[in-house]
C-alpha atoms as a PDB file:
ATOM      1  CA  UNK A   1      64.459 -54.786  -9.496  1.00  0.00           C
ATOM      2  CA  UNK A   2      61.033 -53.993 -11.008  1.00  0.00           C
ATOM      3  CA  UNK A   3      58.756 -51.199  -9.087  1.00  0.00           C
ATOM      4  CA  UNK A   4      55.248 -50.697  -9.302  1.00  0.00           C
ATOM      5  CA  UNK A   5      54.792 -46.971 -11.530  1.00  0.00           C
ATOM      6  CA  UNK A   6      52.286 -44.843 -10.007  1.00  0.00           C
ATOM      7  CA  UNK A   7      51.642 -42.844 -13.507  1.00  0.00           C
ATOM      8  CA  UNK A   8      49.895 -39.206 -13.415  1.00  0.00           C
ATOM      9  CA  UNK A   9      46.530 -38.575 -14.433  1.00  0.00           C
ATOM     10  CA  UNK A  10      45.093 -35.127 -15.620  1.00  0.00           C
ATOM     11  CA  UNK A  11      42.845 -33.385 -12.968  1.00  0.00           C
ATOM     12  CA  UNK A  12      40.563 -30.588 -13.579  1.00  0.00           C
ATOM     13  CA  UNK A  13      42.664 -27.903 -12.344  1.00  0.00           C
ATOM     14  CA  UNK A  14      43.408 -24.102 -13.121  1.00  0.00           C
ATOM     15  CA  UNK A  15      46.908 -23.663 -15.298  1.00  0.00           C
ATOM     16  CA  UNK A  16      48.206 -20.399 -13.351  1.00  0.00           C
ATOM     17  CA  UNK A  17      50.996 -18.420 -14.732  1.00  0.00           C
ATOM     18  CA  UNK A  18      54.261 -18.133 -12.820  1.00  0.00           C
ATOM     19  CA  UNK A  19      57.288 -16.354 -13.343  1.00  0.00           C
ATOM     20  CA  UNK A  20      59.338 -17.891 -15.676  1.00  0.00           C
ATOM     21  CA  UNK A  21      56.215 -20.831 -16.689  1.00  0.00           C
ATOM     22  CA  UNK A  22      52.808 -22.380 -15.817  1.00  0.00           C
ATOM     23  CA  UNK A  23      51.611 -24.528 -13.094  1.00  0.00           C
ATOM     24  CA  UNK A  24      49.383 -27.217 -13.022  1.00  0.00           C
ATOM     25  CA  UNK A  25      48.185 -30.080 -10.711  1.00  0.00           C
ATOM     26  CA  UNK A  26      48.139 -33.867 -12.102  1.00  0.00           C
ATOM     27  CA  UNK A  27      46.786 -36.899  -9.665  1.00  0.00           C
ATOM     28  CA  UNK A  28      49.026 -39.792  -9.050  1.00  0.00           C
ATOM     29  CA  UNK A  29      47.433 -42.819 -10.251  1.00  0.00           C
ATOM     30  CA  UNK A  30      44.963 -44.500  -7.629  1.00  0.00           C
ATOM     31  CA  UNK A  31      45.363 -41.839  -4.675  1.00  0.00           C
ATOM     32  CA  UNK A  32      44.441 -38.561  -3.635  1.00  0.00           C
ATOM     33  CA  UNK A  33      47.554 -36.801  -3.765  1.00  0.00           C
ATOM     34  CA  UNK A  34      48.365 -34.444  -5.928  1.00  0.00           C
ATOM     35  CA  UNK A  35      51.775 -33.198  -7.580  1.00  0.00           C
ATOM     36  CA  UNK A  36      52.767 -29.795  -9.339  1.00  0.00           C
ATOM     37  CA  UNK A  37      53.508 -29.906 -12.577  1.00  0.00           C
ATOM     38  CA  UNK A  38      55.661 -26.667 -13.544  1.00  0.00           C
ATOM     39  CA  UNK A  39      56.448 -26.041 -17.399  1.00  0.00           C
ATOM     40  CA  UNK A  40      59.490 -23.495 -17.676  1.00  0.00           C
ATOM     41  CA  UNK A  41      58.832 -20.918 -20.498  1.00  0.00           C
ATOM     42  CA  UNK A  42      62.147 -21.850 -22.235  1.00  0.00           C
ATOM     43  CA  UNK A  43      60.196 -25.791 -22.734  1.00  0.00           C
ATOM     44  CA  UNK A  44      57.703 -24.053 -24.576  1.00  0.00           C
ATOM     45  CA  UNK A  45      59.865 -21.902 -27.301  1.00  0.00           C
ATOM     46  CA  UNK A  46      62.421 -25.153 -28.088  1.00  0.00           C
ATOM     47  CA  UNK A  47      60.727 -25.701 -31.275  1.00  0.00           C
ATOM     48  CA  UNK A  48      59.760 -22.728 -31.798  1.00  0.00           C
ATOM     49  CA  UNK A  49      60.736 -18.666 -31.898  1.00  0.00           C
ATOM     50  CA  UNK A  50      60.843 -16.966 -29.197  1.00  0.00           C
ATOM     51  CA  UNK A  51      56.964 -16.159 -27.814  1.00  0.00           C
ATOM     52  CA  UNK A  52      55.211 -14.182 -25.105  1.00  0.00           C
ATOM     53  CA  UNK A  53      52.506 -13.415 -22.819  1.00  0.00           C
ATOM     54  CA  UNK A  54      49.152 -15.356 -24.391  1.00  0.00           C
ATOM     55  CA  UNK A  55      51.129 -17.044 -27.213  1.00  0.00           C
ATOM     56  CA  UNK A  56      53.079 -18.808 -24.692  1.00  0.00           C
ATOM     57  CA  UNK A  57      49.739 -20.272 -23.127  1.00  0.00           C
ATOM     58  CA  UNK A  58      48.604 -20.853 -26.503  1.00  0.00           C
ATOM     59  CA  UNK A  59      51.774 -23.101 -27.336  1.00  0.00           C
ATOM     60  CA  UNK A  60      51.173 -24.220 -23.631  1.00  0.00           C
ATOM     61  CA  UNK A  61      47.456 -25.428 -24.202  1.00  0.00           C
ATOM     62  CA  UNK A  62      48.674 -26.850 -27.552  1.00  0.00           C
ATOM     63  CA  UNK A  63      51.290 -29.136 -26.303  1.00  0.00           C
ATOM     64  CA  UNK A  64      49.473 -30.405 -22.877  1.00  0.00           C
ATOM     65  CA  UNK A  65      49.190 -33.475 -23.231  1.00  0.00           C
ATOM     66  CA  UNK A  66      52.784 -34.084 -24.842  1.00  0.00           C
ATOM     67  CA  UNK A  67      53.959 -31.965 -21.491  1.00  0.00           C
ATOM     68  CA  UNK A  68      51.885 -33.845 -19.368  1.00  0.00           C
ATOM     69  CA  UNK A  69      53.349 -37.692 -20.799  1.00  0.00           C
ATOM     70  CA  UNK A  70      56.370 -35.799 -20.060  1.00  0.00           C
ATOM     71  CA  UNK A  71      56.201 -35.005 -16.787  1.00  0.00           C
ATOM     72  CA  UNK A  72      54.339 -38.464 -16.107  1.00  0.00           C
ATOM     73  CA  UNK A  73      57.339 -40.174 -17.140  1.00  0.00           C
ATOM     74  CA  UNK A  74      60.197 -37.777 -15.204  1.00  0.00           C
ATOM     75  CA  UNK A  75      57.412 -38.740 -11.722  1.00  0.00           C
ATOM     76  CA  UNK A  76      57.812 -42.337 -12.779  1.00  0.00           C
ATOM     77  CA  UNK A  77      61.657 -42.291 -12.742  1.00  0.00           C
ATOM     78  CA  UNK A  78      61.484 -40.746  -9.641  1.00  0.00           C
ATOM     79  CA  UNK A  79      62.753 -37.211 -10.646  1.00  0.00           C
ATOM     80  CA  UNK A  80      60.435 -34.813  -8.549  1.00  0.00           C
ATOM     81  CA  UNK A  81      61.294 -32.805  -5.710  1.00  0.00           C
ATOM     82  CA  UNK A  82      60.777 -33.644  -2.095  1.00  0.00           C
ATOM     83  CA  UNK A  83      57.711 -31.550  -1.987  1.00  0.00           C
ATOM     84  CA  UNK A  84      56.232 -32.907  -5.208  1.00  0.00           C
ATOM     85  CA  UNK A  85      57.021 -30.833  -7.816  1.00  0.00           C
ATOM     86  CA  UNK A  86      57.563 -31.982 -11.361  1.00  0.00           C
ATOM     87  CA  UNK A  87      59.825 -29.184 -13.412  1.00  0.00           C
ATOM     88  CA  UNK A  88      60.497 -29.662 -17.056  1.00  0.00           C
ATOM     89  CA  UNK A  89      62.605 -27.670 -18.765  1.00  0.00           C
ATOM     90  CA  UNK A  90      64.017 -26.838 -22.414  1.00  0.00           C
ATOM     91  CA  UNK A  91      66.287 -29.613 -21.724  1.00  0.00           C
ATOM     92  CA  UNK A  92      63.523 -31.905 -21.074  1.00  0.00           C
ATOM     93  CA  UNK A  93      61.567 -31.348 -23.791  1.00  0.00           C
ATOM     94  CA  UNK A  94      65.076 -31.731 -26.015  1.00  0.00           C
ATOM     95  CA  UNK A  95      65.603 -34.963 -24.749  1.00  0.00           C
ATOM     96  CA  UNK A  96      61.946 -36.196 -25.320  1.00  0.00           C
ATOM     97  CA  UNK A  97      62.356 -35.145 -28.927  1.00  0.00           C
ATOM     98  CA  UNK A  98      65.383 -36.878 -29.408  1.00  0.00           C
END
């Protein structure tokens, strides 16, 4: 059975440091609605050593758009939460290099 892929698009939106990540807002494709896009820390060190405080936004800012194909793809195979929330993790980003 074929469905129709509502893809992300990058918004204008503030990246805003959280815990353990960052979290930003994408668009789905032709609507208004918006998801949540959170990137754990651990995504952002699995090619790398371990960084922290502004380096990890600096290896953030360096691999958006990578992270945000990423979490375009997880939407479009339906693996958000109930609330809209797009996580990827280390193991994410392992599989996508793989």
């Amino acid at each position: 059975m074929e469905r129709d892929p509502m893809p992300l698009q990058r918004i204008e939106g503030e990246i805003v440091r959280e815990r353990h990540g960052f979290a930003f807002p994408m668009r789905i494709a032709g609507t208004a609605q918006n998801v949540q896009v959170i990137i754990d820390d651990d995504a952002l060190v699995v090619t790398t050593s371990m960084l922290a405080g502004d380096e990890l936004r600096t290896q953030l800012e360096a691999d958006l758009p990578a992270l945000e194909f990423l979490a375009a793809e997880k939407f479009d195979h339906g693996r958000a939460t109930a609330d809209g929330v797009v996580l990827i993790s280390a193991s994410d980003v392992l599989g996508f290099l793989n």
